[in-house]
C-alpha atoms as a PDB file:
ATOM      1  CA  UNK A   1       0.000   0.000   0.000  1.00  0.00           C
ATOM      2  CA  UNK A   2       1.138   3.928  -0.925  1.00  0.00           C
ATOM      3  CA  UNK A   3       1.865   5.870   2.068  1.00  0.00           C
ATOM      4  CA  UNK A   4       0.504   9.588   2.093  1.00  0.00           C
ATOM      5  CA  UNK A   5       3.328  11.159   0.617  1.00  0.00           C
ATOM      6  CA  UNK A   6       3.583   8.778  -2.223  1.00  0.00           C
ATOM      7  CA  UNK A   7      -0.414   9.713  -2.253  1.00  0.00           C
ATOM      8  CA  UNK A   8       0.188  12.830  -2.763  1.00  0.00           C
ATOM      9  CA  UNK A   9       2.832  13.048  -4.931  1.00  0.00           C
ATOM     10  CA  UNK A  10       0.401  10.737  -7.724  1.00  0.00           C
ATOM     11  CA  UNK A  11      -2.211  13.388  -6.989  1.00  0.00           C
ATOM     12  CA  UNK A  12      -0.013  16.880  -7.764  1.00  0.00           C
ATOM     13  CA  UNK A  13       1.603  14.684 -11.039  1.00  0.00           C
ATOM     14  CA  UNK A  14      -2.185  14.119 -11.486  1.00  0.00           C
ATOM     15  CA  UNK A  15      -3.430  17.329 -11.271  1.00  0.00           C
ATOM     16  CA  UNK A  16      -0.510  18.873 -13.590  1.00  0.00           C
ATOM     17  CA  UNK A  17      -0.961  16.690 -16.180  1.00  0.00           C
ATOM     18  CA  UNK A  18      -4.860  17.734 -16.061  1.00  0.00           C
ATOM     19  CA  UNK A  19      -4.038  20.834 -16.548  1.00  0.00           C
ATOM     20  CA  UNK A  20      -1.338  19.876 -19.076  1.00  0.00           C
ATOM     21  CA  UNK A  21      -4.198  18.183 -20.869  1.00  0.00           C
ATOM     22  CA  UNK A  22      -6.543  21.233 -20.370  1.00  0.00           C
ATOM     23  CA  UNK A  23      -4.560  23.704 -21.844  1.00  0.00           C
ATOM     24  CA  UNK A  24      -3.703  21.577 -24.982  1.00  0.00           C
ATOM     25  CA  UNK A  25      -7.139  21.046 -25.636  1.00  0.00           C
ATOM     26  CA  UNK A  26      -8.966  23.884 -24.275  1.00  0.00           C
ATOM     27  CA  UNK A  27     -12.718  24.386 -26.212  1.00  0.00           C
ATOM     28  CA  UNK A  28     -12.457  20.337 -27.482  1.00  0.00           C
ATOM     29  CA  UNK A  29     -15.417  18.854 -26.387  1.00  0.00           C
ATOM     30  CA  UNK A  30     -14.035  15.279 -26.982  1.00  0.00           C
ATOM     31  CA  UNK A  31     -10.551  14.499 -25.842  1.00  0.00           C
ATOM     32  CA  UNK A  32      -8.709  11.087 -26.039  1.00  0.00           C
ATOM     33  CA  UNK A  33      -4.993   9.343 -26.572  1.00  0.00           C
ATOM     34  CA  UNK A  34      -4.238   7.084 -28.704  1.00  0.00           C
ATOM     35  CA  UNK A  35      -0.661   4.645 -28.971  1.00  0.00           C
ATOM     36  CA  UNK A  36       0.908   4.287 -32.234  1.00  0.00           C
ATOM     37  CA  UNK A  37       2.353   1.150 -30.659  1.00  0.00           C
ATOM     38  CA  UNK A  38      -1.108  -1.121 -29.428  1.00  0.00           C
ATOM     39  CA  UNK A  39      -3.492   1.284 -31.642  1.00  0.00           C
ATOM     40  CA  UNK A  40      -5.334   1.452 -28.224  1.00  0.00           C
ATOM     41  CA  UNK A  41      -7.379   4.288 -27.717  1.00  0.00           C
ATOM     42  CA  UNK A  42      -8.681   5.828 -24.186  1.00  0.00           C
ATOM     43  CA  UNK A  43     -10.995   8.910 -23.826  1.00  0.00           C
ATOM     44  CA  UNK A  44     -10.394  11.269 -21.469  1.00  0.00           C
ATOM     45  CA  UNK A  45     -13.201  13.255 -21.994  1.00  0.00           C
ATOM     46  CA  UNK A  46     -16.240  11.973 -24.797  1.00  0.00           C
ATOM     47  CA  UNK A  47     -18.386  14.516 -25.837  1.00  0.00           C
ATOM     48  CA  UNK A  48     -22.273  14.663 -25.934  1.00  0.00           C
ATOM     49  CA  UNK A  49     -23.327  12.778 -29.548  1.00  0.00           C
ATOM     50  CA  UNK A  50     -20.233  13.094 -30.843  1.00  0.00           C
ATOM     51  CA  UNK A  51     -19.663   9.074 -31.716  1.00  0.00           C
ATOM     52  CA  UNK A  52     -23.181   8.715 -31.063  1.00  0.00           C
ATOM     53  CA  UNK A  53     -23.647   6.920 -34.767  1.00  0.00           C
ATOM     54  CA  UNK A  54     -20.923   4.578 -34.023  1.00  0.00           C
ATOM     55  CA  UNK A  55     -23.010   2.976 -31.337  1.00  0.00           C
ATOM     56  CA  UNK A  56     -20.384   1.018 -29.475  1.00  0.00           C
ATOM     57  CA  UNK A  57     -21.809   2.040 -26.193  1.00  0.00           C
ATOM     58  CA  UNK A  58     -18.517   2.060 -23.135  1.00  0.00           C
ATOM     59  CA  UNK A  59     -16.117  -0.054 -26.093  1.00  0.00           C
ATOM     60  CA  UNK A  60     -13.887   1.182 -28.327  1.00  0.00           C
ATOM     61  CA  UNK A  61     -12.445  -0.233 -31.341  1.00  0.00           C
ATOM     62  CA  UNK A  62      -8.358   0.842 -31.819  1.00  0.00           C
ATOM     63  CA  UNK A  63      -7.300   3.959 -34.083  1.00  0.00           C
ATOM     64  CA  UNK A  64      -7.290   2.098 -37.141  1.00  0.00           C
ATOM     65  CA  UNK A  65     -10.799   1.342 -37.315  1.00  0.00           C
ATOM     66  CA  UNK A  66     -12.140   3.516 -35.339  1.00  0.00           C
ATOM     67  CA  UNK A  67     -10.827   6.291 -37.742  1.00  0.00           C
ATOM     68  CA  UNK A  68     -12.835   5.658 -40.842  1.00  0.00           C
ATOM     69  CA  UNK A  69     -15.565   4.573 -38.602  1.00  0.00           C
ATOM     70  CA  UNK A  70     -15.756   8.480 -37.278  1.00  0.00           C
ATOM     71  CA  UNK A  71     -14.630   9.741 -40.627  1.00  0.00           C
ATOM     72  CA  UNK A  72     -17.764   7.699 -42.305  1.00  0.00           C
ATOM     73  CA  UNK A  73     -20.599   8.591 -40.126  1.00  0.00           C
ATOM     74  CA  UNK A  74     -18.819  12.133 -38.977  1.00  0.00           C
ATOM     75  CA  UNK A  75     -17.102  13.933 -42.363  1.00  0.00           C
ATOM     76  CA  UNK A  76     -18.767  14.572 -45.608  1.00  0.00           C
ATOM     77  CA  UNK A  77     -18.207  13.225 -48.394  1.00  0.00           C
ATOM     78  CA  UNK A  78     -15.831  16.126 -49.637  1.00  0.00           C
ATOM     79  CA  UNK A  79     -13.638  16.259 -46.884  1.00  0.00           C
ATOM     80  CA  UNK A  80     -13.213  12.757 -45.771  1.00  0.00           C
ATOM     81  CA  UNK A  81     -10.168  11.571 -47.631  1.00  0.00           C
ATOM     82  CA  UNK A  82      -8.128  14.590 -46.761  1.00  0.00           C
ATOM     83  CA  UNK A  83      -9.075  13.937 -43.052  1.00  0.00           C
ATOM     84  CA  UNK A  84      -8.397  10.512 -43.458  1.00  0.00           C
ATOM     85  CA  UNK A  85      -5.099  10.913 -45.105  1.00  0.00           C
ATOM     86  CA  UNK A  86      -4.192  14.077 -42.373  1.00  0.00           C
ATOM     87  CA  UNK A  87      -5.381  11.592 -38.944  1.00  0.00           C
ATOM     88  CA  UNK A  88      -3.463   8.194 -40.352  1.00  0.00           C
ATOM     89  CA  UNK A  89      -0.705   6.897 -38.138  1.00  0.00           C
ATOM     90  CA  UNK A  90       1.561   6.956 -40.738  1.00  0.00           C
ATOM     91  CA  UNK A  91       1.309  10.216 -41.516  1.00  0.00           C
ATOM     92  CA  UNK A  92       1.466  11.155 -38.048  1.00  0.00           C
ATOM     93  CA  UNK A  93       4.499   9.116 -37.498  1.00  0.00           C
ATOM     94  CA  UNK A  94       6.335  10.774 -40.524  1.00  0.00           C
ATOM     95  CA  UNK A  95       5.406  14.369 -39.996  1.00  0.00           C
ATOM     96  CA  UNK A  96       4.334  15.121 -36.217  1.00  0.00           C
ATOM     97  CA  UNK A  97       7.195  16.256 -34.201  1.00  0.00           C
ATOM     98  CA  UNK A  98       6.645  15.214 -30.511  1.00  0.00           C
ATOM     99  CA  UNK A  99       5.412  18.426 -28.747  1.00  0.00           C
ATOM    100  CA  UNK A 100       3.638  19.755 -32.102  1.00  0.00           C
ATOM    101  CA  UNK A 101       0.171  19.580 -33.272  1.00  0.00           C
ATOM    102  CA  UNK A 102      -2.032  19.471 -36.560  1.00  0.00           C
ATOM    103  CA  UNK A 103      -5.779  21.175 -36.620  1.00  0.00           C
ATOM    104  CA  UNK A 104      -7.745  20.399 -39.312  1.00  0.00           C
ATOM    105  CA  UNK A 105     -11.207  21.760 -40.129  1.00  0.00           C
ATOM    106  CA  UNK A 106     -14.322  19.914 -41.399  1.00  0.00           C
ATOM    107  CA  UNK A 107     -17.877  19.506 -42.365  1.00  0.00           C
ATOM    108  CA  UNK A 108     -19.801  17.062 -41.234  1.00  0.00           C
ATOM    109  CA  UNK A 109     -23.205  15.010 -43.129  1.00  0.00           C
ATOM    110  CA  UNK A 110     -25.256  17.539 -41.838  1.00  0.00           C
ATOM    111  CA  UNK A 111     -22.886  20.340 -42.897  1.00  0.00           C
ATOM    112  CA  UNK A 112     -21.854  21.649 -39.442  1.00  0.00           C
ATOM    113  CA  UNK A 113     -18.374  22.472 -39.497  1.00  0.00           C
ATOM    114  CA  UNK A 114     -16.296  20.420 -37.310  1.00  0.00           C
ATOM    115  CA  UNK A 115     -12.674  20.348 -35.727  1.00  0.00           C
ATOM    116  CA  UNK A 116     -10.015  17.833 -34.913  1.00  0.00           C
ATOM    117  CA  UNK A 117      -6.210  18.505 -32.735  1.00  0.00           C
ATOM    118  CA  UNK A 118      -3.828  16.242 -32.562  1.00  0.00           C
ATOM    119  CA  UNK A 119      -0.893  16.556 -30.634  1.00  0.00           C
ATOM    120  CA  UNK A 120       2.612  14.279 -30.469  1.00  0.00           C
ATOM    121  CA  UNK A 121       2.961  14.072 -26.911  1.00  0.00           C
ATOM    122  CA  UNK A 122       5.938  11.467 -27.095  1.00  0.00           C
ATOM    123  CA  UNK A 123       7.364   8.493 -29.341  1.00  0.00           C
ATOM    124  CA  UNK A 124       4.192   6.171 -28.961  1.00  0.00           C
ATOM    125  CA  UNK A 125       1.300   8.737 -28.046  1.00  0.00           C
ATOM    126  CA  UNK A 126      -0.689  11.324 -29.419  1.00  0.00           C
ATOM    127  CA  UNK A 127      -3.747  12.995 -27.972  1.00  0.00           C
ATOM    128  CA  UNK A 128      -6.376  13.994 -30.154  1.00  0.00           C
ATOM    129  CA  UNK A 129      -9.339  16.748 -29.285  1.00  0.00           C
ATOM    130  CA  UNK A 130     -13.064  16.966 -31.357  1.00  0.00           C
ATOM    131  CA  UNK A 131     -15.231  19.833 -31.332  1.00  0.00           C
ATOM    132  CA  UNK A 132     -17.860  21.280 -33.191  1.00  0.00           C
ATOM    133  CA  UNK A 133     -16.841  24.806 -34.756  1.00  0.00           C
ATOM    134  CA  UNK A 134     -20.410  26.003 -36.724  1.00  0.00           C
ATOM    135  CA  UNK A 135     -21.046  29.168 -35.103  1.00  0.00           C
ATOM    136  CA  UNK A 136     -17.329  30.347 -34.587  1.00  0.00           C
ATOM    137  CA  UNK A 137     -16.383  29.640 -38.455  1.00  0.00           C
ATOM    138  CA  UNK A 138     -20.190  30.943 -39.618  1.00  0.00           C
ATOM    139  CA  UNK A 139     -19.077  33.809 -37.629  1.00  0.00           C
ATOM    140  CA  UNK A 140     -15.691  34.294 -39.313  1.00  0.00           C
ATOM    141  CA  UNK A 141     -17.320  33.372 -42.910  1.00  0.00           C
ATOM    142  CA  UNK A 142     -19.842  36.191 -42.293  1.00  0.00           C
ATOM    143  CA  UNK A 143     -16.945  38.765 -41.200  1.00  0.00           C
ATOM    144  CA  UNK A 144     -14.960  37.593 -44.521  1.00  0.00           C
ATOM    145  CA  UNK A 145     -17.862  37.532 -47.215  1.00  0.00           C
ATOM    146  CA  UNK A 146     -19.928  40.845 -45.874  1.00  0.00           C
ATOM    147  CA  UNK A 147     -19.696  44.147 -47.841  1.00  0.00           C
ATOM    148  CA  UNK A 148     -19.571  46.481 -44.728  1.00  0.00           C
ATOM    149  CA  UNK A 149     -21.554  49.601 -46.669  1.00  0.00           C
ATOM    150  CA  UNK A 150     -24.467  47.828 -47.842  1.00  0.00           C
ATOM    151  CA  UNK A 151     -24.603  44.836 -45.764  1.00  0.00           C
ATOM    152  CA  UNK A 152     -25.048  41.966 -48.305  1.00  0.00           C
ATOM    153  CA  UNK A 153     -22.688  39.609 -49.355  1.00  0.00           C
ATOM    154  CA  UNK A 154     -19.674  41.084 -51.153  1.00  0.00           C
ATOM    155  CA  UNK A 155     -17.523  39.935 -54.512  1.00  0.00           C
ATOM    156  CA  UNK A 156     -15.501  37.677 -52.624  1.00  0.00           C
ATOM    157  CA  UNK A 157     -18.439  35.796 -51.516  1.00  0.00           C
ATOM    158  CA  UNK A 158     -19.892  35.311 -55.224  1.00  0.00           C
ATOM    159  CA  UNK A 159     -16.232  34.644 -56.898  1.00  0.00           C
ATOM    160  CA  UNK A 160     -15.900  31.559 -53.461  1.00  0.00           C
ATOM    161  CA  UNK A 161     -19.017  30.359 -53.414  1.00  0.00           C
ATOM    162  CA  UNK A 162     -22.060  31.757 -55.164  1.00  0.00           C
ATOM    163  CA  UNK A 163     -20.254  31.312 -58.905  1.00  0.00           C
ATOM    164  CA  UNK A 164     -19.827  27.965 -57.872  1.00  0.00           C
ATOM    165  CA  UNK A 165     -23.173  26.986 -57.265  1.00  0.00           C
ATOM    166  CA  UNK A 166     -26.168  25.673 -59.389  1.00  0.00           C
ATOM    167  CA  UNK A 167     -29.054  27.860 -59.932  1.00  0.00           C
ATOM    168  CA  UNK A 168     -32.096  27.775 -61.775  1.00  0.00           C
ATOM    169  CA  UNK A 169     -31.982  31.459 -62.169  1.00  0.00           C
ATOM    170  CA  UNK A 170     -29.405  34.023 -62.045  1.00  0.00           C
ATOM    171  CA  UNK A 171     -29.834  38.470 -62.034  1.00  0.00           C
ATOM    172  CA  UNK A 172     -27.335  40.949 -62.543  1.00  0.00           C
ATOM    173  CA  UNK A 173     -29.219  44.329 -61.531  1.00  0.00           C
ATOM    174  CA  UNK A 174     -27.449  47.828 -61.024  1.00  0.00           C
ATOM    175  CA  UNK A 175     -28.517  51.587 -60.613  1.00  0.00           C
ATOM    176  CA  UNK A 176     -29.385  53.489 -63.313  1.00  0.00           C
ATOM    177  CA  UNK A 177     -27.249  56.694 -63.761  1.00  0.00           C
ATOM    178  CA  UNK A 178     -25.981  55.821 -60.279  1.00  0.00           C
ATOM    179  CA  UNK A 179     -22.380  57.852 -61.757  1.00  0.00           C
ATOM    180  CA  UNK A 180     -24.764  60.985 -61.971  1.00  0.00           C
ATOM    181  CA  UNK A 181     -25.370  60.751 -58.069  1.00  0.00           C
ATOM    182  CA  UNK A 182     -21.892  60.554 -56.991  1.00  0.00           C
ATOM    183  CA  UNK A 183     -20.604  63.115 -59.685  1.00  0.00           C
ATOM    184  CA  UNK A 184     -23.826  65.901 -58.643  1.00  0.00           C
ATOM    185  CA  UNK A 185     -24.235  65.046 -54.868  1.00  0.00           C
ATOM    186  CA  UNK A 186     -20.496  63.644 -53.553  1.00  0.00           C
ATOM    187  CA  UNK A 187     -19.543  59.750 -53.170  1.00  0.00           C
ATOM    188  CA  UNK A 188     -21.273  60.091 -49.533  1.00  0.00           C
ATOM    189  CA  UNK A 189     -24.441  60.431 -51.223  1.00  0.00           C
ATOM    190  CA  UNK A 190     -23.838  57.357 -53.494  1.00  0.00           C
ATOM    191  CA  UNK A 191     -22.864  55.363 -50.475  1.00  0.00           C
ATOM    192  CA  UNK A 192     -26.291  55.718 -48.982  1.00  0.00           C
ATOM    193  CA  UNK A 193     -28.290  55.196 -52.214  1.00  0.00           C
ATOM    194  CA  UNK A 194     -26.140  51.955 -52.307  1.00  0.00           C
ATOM    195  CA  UNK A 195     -27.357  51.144 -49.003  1.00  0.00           C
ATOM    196  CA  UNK A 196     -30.615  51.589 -49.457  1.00  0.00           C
ATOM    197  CA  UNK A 197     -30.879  50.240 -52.911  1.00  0.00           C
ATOM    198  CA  UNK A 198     -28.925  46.946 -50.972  1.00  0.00           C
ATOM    199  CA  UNK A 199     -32.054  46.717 -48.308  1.00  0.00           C
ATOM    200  CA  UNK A 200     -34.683  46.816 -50.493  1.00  0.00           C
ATOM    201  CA  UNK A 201     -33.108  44.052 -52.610  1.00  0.00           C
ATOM    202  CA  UNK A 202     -32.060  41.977 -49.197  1.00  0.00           C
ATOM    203  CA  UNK A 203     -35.691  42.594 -47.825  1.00  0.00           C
ATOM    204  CA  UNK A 204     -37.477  41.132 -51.204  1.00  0.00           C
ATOM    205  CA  UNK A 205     -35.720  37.522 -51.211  1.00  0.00           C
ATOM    206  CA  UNK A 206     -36.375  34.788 -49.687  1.00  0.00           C
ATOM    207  CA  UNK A 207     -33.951  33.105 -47.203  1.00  0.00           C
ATOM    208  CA  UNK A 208     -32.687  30.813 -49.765  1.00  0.00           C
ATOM    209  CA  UNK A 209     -32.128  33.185 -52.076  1.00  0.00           C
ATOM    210  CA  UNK A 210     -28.854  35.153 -52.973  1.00  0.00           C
ATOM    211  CA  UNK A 211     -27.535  38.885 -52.710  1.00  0.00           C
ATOM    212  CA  UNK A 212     -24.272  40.138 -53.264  1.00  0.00           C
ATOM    213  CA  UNK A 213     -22.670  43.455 -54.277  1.00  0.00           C
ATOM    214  CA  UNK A 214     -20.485  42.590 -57.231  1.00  0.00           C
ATOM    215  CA  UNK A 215     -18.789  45.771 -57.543  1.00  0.00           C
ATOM    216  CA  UNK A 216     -19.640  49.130 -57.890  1.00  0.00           C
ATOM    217  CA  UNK A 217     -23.713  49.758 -57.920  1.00  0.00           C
ATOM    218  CA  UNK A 218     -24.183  46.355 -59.561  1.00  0.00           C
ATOM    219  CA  UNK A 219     -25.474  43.670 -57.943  1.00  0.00           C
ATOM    220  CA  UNK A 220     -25.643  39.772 -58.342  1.00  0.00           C
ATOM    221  CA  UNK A 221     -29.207  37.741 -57.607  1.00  0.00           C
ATOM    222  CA  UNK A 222     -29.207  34.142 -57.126  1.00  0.00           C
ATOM    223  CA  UNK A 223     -32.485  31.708 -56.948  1.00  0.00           C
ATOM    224  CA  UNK A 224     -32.137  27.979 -56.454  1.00  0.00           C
ATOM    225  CA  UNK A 225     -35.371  27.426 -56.741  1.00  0.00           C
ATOM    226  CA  UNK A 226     -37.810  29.819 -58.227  1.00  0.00           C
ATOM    227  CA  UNK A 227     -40.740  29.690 -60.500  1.00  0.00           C
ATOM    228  CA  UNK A 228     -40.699  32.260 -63.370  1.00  0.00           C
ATOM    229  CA  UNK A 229     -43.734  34.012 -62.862  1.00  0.00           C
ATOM    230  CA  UNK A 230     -42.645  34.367 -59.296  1.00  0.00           C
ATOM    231  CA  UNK A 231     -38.999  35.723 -60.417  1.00  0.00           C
ATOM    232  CA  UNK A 232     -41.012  38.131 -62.559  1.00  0.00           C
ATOM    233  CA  UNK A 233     -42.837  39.345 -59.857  1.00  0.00           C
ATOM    234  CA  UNK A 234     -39.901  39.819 -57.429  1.00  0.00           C
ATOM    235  CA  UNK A 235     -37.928  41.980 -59.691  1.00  0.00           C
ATOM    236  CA  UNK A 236     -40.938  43.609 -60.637  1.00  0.00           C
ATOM    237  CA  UNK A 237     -41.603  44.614 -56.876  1.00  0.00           C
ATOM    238  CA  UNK A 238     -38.197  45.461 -56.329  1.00  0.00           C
ATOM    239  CA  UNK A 239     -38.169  47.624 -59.356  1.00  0.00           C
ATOM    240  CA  UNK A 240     -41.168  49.636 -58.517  1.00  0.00           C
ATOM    241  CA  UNK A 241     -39.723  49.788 -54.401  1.00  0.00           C
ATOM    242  CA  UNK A 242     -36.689  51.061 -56.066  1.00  0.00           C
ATOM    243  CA  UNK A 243     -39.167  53.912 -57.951  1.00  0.00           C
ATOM    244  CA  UNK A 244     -39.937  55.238 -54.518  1.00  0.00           C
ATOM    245  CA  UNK A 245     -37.114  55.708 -52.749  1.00  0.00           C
ATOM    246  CA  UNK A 246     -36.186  59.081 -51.580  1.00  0.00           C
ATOM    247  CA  UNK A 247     -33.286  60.396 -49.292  1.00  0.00           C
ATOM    248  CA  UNK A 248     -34.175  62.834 -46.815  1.00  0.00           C
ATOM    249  CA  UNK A 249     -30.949  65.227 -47.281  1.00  0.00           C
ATOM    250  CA  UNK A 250     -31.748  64.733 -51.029  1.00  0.00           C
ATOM    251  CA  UNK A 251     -35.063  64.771 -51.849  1.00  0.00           C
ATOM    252  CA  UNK A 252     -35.056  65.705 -55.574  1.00  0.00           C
ATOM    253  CA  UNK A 253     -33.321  62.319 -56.327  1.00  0.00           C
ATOM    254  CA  UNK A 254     -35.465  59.693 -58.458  1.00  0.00           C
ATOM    255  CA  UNK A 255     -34.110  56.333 -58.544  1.00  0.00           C
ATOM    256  CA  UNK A 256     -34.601  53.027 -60.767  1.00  0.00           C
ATOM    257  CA  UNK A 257     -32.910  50.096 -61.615  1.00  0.00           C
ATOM    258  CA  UNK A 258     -32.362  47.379 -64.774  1.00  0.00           C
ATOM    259  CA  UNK A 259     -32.721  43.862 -64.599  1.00  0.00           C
ATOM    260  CA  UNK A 260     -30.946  41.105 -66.431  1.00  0.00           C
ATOM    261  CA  UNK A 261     -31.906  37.700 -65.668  1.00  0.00           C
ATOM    262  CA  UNK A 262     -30.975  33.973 -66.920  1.00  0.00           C
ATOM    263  CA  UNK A 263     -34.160  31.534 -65.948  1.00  0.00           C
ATOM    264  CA  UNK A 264     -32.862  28.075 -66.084  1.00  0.00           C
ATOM    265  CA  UNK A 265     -30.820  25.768 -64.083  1.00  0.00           C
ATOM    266  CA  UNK A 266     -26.955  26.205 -64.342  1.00  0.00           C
ATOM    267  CA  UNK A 267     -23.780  27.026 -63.339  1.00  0.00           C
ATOM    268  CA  UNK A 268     -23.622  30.485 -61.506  1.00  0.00           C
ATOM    269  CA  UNK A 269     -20.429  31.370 -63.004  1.00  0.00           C
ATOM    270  CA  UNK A 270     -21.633  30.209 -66.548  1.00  0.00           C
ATOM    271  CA  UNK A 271     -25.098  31.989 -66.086  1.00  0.00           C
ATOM    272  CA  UNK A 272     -23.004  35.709 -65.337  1.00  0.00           C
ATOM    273  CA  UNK A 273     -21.969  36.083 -68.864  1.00  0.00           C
ATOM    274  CA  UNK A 274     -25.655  36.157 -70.403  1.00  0.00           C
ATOM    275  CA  UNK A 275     -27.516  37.820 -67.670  1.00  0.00           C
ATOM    276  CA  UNK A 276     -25.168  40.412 -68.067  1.00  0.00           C
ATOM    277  CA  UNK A 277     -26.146  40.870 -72.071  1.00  0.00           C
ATOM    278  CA  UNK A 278     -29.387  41.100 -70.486  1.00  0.00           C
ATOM    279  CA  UNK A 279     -28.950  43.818 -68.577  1.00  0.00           C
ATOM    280  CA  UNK A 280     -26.998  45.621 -71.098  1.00  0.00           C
ATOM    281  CA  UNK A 281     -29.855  45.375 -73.301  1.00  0.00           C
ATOM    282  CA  UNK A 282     -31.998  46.458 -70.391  1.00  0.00           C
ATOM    283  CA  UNK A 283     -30.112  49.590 -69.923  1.00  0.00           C
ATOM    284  CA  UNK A 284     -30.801  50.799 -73.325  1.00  0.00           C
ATOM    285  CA  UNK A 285     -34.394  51.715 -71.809  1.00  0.00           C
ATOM    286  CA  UNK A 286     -33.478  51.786 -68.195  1.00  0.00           C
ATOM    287  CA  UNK A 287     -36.071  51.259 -65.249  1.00  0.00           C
ATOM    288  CA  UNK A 288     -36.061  47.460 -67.001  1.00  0.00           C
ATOM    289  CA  UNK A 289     -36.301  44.199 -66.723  1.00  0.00           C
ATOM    290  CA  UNK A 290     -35.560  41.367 -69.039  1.00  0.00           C
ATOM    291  CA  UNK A 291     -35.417  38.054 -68.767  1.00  0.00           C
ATOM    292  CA  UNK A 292     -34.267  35.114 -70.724  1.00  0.00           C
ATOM    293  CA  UNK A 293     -34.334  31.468 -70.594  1.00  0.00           C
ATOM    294  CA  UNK A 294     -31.374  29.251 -71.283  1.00  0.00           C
END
């Protein structure tokens, strides 16, 4: 039997290594170690749901299998094989220096974003933290792809993600003689016509539907789903909301806006091209829309 000092000695080296732990894997909900050696693996700390698909219940298979296990019911399809690849003892072995770590981000099947840390804490061992990172990275993703005058999504957004996805119908839109306002009233002027132009559009879709500034006064609409009598009468509303805007330091200004739009399901970035002919035949009248099928 231990006598109290030997007692108390395991509980300090204990309590350090907790704390050890903690601060290598603060924010992880689900924290383990796992031996290159036996392939054993031993959770410290399992997370709420988590490996809740792998129903094993108390048991755990080793790191080899329980890997693509967590990487089949946990990853999406996209991102699997990198994680895979990145969480493989081998690759571990050959390019974790003990003492350094590896965080690698990823969606899950139901396309919340996830997180996995592993650190080389010797020869044989590696701990290894999961968490959940949806709101923090939505958060960050909203910081990256917002414009900051007019609150919508900004060029960066559509050139990442929105040319990138398929639509079934795609607008370009801008502000006619919008070059008049900044050149007659100051840039300060245009900024708030921008921003109001910006709410009215943001305020007339639907929550699946797309807004982003593209550049200048023009603006990009995307529709996943949309009916064409129903895209007709969108732009129609937003053309005639458009109509009655009027700035309080400003009064005398009349605004309007021309529509291009490509009705039929494609490519975003392949859909630009033509709804942009659209509009340029749409600002030969101005205050227009006109819309085209594929």
């Amino acid at each position: 039997m231990k006598n109290n000092d030997e007692l108390t000695t395991l509980r300090e080296e204990n309590n350090r290594l907790k704390k050890i732990l903690g601060a290598l894997m603060a924010g992880y909900t689900t924290i383990g170690e796992s031996s290159f050696s036996t392939g054993d693996v031993h959770f410290w700390h399992l997370g709420t749901n988590l490996f809740a698909n792998l129903n094993m219940g108390d048991s755990f298979p080793a790191w080899s299998e329980l890997v693509p296990l967590y990487a089949k019911y946990g990853v999406c399809d996209e991102d699997r094989a990198e994680v895979l690849e990145l969480v493989s003892p081998k690759y571990l072995q050959e390019n974790l220096s003990i003492g350094d770590s590896i965080v690698k981000e990823y969606r899950n099947n139901n396309g919340v974003y996830g997180e996995v840390k592993i650190v080389r804490i010797d020869e044989d061992s590696i701990l290894m933290g999961f968490t959940e990172r949806n709101q923090e990275i939505t958060e960050r993703q909203e910081k990256i792809y917002l414009d900051s005058l007019t609150k919508v999504k900004n060029r960066k957004y559509y050139d990442e993600q929105l040319s990138e996805k398929t639509l079934q119908a795609l607008v370009v839109a801008d502000i006619d003689h919008f070059k008049m306002v900044n050149d007659n009233y100051g840039h300060e002027c245009g900024d708030i016509v921008l921003a109001k132009v910006a709410e009215v559009l943001n305020s007339s879709v639907r929550s699946s539907d797309e807004v982003a500034r593209y550049g200048g006064d023009e603006f990009v609409l995307g529709f996943t789903d949309i009916k064409l009598e129903a895209l007709e009468a969108l732009l129609e509303r937003v053309r005639q909301t458009v109509e009655k805007i009027r700035l309080e330091e400003n009064p005398s200004i009349r605004l309007s806006m021309s529509f291009g739009a490509i009705y039929g399901y494609g490519l975003a970035k392949e859909m630009f091209s033509e709804a942009d002919k659209c509009l340029y035949e749409a600002k030969v009248n101005r205050n227009t829309i006109i819309i085209k099928n594929k």
